[in-house]
Structure formats: structure tokens, C-alpha cells
N, C-alpha and C. Protein backbone atom coordinates (compact mmCIF):
# COMPACT_ATOMS: atom_id res chain seq x y z
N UNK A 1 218.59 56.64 120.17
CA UNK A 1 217.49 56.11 120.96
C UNK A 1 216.17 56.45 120.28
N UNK A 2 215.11 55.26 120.24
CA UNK A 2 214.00 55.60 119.15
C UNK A 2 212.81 55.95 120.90
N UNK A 3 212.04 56.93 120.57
CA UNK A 3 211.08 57.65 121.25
C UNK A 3 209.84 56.66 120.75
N UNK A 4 208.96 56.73 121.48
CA UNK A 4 207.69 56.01 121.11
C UNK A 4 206.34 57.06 122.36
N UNK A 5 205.52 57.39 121.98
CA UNK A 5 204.41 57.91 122.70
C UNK A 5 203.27 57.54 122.81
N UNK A 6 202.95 57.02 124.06
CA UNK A 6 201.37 56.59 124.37
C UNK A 6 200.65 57.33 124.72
N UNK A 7 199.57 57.19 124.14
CA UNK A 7 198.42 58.39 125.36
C UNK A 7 197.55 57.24 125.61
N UNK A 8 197.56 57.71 126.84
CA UNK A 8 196.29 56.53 128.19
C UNK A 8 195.37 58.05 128.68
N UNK A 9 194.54 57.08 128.75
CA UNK A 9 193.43 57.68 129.63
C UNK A 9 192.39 57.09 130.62
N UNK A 10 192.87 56.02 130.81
CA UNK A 10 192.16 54.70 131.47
C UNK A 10 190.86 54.18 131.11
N UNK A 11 191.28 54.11 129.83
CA UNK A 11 190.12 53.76 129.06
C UNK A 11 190.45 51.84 128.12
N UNK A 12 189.76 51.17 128.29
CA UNK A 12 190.25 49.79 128.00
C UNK A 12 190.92 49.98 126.26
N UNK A 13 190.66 51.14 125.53
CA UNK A 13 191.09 50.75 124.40
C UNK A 13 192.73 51.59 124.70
N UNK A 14 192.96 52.43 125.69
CA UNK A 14 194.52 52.96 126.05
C UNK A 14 195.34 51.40 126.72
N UNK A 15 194.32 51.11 127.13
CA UNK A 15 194.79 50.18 128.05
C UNK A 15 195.17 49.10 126.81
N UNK A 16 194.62 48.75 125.67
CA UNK A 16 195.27 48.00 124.54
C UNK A 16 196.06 48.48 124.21
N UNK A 17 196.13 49.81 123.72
CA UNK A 17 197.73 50.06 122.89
C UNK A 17 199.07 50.36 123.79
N UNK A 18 198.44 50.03 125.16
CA UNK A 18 199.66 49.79 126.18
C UNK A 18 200.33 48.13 126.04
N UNK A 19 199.42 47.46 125.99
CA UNK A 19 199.58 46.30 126.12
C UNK A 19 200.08 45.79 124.27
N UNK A 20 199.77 46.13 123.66
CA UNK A 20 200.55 46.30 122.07
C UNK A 20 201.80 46.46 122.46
N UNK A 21 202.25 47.57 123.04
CA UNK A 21 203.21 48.33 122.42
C UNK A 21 204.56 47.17 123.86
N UNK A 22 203.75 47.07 124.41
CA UNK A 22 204.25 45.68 125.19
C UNK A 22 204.86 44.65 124.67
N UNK A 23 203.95 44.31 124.27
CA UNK A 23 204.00 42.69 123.29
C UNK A 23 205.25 43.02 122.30
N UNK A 24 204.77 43.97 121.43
CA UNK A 24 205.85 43.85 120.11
C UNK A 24 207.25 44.82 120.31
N UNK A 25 207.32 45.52 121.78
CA UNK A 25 208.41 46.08 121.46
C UNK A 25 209.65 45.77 122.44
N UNK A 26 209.56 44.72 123.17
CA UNK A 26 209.79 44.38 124.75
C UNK A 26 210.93 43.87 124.79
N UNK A 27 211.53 43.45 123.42
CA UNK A 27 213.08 43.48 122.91
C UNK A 27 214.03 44.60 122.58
N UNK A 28 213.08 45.52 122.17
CA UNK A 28 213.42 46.67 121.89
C UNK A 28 214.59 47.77 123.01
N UNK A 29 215.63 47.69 123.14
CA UNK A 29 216.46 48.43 124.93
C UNK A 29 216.45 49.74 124.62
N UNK A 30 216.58 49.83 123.31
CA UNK A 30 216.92 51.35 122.65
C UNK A 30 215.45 52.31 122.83
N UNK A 31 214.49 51.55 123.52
CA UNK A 31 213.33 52.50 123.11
C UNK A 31 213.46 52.96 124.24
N UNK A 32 212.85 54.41 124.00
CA UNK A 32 211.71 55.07 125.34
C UNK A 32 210.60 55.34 124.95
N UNK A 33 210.12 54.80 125.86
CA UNK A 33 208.36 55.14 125.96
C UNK A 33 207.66 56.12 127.03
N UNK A 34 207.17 56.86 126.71
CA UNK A 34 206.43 58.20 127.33
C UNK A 34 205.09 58.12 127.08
N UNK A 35 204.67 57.62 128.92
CA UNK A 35 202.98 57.24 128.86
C UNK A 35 202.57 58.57 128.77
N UNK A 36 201.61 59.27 128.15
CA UNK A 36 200.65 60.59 128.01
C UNK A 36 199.65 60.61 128.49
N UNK A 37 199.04 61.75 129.19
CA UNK A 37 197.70 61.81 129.58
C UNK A 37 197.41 63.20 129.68
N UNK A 38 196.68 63.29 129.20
CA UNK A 38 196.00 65.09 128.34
C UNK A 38 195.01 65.53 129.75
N UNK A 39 195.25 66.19 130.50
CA UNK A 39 193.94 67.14 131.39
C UNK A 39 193.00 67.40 131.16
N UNK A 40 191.87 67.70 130.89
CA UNK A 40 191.40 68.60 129.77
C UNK A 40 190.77 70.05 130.90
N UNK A 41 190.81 70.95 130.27
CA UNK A 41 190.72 72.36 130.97
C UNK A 41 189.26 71.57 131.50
N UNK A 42 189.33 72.65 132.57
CA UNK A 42 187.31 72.50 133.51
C UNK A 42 186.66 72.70 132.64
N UNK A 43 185.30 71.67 132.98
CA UNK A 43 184.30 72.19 131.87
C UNK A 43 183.87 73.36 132.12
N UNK A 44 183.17 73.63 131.54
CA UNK A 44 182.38 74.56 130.91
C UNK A 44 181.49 75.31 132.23
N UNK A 45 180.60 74.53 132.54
CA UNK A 45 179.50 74.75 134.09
C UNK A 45 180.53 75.48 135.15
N UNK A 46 181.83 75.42 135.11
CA UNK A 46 182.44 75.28 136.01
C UNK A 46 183.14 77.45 135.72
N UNK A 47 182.99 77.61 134.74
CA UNK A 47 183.40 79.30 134.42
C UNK A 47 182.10 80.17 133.91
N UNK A 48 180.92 79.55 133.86
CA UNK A 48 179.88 80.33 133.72
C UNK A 48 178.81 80.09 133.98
N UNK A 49 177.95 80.86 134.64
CA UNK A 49 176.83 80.74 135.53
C UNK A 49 175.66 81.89 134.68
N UNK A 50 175.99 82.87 133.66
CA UNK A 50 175.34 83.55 133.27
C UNK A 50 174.94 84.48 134.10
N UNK A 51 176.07 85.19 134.62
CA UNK A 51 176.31 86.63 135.34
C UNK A 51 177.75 87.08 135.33
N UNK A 52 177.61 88.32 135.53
CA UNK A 52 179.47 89.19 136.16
C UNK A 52 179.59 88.29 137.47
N UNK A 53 180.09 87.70 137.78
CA UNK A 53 181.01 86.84 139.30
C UNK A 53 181.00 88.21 139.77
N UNK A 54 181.17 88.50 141.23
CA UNK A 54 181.64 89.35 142.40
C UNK A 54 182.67 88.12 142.64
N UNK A 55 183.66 89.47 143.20
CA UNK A 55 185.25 89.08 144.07
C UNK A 55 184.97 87.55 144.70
N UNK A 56 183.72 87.88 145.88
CA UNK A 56 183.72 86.36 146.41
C UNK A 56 183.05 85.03 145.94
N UNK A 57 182.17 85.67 144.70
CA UNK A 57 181.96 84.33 144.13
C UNK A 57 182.81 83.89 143.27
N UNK A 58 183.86 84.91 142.62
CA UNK A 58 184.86 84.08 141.83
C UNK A 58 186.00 83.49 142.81
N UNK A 59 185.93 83.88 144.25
CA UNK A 59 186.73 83.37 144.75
C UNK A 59 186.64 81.53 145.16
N UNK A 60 185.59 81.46 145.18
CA UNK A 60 184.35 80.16 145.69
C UNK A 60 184.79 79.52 144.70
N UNK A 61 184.37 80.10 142.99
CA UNK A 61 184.57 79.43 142.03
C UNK A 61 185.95 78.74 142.12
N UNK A 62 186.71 79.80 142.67
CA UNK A 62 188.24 79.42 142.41
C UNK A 62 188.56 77.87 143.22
N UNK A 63 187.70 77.77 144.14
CA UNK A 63 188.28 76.57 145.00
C UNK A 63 187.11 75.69 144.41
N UNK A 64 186.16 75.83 144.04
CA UNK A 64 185.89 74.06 142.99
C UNK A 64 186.57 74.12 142.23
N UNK A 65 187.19 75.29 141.41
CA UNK A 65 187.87 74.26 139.92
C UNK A 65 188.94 73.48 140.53
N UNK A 66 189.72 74.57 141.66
CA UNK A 66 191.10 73.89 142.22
C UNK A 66 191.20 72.19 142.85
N UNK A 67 189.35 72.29 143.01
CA UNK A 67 189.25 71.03 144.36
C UNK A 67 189.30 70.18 142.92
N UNK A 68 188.76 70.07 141.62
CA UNK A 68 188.25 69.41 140.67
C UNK A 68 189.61 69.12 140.13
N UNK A 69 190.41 69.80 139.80
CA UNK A 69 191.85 69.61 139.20
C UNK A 69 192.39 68.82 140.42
N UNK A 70 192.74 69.02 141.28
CA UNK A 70 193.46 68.27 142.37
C UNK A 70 192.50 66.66 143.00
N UNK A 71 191.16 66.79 142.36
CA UNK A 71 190.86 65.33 142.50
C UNK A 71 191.57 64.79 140.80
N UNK A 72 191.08 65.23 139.76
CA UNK A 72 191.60 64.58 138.26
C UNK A 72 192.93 64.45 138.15
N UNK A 73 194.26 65.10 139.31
CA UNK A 73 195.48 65.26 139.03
C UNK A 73 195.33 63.98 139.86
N UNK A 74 194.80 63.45 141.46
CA UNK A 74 194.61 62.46 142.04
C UNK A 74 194.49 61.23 140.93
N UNK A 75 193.71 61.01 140.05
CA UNK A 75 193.42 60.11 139.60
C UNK A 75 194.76 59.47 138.28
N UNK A 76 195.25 60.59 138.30
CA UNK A 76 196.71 60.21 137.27
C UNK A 76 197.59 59.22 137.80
N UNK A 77 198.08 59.07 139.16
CA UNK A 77 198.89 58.46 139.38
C UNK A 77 198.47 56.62 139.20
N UNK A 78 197.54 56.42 139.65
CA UNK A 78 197.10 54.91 139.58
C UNK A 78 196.84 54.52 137.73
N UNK A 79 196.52 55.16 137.19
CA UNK A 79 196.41 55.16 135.61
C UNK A 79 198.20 54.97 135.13
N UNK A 80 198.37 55.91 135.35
CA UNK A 80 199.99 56.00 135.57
C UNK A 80 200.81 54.40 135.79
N UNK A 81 200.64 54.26 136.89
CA UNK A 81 200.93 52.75 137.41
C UNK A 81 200.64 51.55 136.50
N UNK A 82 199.45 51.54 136.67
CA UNK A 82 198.66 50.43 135.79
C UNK A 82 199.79 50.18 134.36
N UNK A 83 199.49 51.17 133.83
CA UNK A 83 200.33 50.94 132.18
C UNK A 83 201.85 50.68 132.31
N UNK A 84 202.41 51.29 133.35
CA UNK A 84 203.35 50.68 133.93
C UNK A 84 203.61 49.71 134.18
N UNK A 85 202.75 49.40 134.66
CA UNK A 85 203.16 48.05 135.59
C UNK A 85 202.89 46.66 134.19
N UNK A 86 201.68 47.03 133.05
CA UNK A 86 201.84 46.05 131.53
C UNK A 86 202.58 46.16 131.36
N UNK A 87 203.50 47.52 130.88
CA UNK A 87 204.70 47.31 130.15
C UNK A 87 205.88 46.62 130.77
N UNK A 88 205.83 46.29 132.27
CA UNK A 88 207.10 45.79 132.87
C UNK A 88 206.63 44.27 132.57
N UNK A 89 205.70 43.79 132.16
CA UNK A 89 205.22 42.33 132.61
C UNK A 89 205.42 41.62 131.39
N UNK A 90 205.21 42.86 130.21
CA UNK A 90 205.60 42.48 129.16
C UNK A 90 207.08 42.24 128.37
N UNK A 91 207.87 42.79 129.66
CA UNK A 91 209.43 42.86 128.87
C UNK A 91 209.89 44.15 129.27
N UNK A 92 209.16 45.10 129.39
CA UNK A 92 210.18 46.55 128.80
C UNK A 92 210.28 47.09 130.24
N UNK A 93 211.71 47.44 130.58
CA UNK A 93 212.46 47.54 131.36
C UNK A 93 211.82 48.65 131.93
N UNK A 94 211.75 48.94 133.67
CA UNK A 94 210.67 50.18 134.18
C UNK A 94 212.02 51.58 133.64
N UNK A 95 213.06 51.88 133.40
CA UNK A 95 214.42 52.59 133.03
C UNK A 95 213.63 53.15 131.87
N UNK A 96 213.36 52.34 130.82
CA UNK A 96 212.27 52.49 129.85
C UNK A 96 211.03 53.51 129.56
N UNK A 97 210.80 53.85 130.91
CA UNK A 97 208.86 54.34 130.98
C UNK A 97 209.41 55.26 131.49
N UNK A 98 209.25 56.66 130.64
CA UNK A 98 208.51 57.87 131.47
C UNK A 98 206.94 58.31 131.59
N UNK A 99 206.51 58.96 132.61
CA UNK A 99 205.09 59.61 132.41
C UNK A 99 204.95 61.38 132.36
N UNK A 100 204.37 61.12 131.50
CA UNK A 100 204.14 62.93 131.17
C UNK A 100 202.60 63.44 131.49
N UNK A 101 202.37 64.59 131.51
CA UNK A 101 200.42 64.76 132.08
C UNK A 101 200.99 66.19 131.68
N UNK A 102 199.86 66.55 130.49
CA UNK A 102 199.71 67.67 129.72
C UNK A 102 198.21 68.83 130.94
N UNK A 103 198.23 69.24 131.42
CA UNK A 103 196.65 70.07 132.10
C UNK A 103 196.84 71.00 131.76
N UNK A 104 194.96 71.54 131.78
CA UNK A 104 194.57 72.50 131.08
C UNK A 104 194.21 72.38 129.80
N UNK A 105 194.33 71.78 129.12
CA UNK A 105 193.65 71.70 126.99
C UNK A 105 192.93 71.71 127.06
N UNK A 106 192.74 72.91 126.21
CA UNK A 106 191.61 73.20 125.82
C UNK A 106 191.25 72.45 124.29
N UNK A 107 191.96 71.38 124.07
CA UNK A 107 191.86 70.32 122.68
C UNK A 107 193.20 69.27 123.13
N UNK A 108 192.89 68.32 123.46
CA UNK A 108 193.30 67.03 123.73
C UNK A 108 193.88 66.21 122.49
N UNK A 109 193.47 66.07 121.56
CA UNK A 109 194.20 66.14 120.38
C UNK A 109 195.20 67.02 120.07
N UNK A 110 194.95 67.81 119.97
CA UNK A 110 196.07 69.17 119.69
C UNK A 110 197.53 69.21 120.86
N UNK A 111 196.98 69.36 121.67
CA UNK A 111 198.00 69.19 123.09
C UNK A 111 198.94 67.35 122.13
N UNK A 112 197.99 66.42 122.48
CA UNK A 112 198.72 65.33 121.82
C UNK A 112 200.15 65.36 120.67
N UNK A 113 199.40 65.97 119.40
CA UNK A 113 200.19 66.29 118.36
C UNK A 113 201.36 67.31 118.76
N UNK A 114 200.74 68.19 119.58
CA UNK A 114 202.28 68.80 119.69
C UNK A 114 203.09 68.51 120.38
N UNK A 115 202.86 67.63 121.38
CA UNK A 115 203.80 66.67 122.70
C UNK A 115 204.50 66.01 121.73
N UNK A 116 204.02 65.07 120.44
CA UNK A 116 204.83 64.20 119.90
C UNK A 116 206.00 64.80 118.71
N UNK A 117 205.32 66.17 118.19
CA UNK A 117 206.17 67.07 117.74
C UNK A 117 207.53 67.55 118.34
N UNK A 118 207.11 67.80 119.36
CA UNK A 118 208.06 69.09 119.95
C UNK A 118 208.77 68.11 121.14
N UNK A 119 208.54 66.85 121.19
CA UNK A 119 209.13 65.93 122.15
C UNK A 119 210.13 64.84 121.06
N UNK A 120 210.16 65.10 119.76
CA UNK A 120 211.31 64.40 118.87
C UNK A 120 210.44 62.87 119.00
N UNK A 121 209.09 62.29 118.90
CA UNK A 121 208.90 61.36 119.20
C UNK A 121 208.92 60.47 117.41
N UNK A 122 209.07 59.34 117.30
CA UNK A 122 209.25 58.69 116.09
C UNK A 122 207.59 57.82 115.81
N UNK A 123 207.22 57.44 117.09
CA UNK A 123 205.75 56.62 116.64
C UNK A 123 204.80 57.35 118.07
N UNK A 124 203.81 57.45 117.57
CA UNK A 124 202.35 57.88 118.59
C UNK A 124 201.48 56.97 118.45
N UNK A 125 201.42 56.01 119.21
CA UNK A 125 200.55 55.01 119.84
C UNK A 125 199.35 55.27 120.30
N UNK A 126 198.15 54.94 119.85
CA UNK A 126 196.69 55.77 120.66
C UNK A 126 196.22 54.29 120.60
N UNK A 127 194.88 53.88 121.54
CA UNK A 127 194.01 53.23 121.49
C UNK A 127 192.58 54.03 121.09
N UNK A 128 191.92 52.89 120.23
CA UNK A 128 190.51 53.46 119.70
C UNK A 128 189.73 52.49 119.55
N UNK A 129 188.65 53.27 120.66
CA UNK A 129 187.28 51.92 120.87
C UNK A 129 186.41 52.07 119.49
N UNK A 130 185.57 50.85 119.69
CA UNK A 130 185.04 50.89 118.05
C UNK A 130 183.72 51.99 118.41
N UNK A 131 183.99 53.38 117.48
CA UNK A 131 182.56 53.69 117.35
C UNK A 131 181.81 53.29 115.99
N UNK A 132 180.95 53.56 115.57
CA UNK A 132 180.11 53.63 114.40
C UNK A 132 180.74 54.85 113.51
N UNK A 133 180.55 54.42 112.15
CA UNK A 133 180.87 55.81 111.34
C UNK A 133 180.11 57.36 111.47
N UNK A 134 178.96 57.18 112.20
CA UNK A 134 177.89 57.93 112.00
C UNK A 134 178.57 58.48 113.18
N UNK A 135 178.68 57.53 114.30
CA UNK A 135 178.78 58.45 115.62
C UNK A 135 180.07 59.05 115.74
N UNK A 136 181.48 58.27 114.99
CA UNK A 136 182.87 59.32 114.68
C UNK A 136 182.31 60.66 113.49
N UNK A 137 181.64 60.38 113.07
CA UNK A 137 181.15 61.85 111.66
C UNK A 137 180.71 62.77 112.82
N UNK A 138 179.30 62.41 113.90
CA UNK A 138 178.66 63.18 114.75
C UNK A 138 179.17 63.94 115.24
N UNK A 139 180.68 62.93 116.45
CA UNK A 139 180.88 63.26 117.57
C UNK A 139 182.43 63.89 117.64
N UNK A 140 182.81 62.80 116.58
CA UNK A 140 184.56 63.07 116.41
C UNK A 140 185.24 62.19 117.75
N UNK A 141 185.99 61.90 117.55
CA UNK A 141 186.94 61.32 118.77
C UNK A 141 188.15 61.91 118.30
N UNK A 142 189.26 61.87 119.35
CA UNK A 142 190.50 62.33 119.55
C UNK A 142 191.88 61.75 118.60
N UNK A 143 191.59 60.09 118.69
CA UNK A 143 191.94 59.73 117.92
C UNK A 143 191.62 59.86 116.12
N UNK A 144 190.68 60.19 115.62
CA UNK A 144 189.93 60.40 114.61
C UNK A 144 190.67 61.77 114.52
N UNK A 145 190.61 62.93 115.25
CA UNK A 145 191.10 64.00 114.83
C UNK A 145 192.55 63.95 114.65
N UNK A 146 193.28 63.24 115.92
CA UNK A 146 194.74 63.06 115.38
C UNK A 146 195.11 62.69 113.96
N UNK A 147 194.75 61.58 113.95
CA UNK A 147 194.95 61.15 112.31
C UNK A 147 194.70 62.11 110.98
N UNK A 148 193.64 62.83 111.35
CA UNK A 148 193.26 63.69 110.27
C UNK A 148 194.16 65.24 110.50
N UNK A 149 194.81 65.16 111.54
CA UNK A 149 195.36 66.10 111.52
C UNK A 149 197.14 66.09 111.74
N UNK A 150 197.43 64.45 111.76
CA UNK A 150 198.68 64.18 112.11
C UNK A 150 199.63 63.72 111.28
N UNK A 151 199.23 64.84 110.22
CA UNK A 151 200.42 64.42 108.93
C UNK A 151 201.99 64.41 109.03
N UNK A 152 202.69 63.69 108.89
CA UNK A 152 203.79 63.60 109.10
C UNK A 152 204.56 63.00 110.11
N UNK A 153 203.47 62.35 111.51
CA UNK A 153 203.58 61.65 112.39
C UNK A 153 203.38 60.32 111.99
N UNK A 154 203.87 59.62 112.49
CA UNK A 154 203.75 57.77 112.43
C UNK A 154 203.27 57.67 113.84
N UNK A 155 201.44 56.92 113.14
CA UNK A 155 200.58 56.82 114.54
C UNK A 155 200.36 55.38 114.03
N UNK A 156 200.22 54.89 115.05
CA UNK A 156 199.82 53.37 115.25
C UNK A 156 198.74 53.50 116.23
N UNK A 157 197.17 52.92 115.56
CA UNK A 157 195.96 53.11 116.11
C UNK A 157 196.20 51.58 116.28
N UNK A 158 195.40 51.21 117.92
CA UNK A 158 195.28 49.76 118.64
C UNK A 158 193.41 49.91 118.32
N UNK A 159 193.06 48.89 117.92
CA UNK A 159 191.17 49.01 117.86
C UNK A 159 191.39 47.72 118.42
């Protein structure tokens, strides 16, 4: 059985290499496909205020990050669906689709590469919106780092 891995993020260019991997593989019975979606740890604002916390303000703290994770874990399932529901329209059998949700990364790339590692996957599927060269040099994107860091993986970038 050949493995194939998407990462979505409900972003229109995930939402292409869902719809790719649709189109050209929807003959395919032998595949599985494993939709991905990376967490990413709380920001930043959210563990430092620029003081020692007391007991009850880290307790306070404790219930926004919890309320913040349990709205972003909320928002997985309909993302979830969606790519689902392309790939069934396109051919590929729902038996076909698992969904996986990595939380907590603290590097979204990294988490990525090792899901497709350590999950025996054969191709990693990403979508990538067009930036400028200047603003991938600036800013970096996820996809940009995968590649540069995903030697030995077979990635298929959707632009």
C-alpha cells in the first residue's frame, strides 16, 4: 500500500494540493492518504507578560491558553471535512482518507518532516501560495523550509 501525506491548513493553496492529489490519484485503490494539520504551540503573548506569574495568575493563564487550544482544536474538524469531502468528489474512496492533527510545535515544518518520516509515507504533498523571492528570503514559509530541509522525502509542491 503506497502512503501519500497532505498538510492542509485551510489555506486556498492546501486547499489546491488537496484537490491535485484528487485529480491525479483517484484511480489509485492502493493509496492512503493522511490529511495533516500542524497546531502550532500558543503564541508567544500568551506565556509572557514580563514578570514571575503568582499561583493564580498562572492559573488564569492556564485557562486562556486551554480556552485558545480548544477553540483552534474546534476549528480542525470543518477543515478536516472540507478536504474530505474534494477528495471523495474527486474519486478517492472516503476508506482512503485518514486525518491526523500534530499540537503543540513549536516548528510546523519540523513536526511535518517527521510525521512523513516516522509515518513510512512515500510522497508529501504541500500547497504553496505565490510569495515573492524577497519575502520567502525575509520571512521563510513552511513549505520553503520543508524542501530545504526534506532531503530524501518525495514532496510534491501545488503553486
Amino acid at each position: 500500500m503506497n502512503k501519500m501525506l497532505i498538510g492542509i491548513d485551510g489555506s486556498d493553496c492546501a486547499k489546491g494540493a488537496v484537490e491535485y492529489v484528487g485529480r491525479q490519484f483517484a484511480a489509485n485503490r492502493d493509496l492512503r492518504i493522511s490529511l495533516l494539520h500542524v497546531l502550532p504551540y500558543p503564541p508567544a503573548p500568551f506565556w509572557d507578560d514580563g514578570h514571575i506569574l503568582s499561583e493564580a495568575e498562572k492559573a488564569l493563564r492556564n485557562q486562556v491558553i486551554e480556552k485558545w487550544l480548544a477553540n483552534q482544536r474546534a476549528k480542525l474538524e470543518p477543515l478536516f471535512k472540507e478536504a474530505a469531502e474534494i477528495l471523495i468528489s474527486q474519486g478517492i474512496k472516503p476508506e482512503q482518507i485518514e486525518k491526523k492533527s500534530i499540537s503543540d510545535s513549536t516548528d510546523i515544518a519540523e513536526s511535518i518532516l517527521e510525521e512523513t518520516r516516522d509515518g513510512g509515507y512515500q510522497t508529501l504533498v504541500l500547497g504553496r501560495c505565490g510569495l515573492s523571492a524577497s519575502k520567502r528570503f525575509l520571512m521563510g514559509s513552511v513549505t520553503t523550509k520543508i524542501i530545504n530541509h526534506g532531503a530524501g522525502i518525495a514532496i510534491c509542491v501545488v503553486e
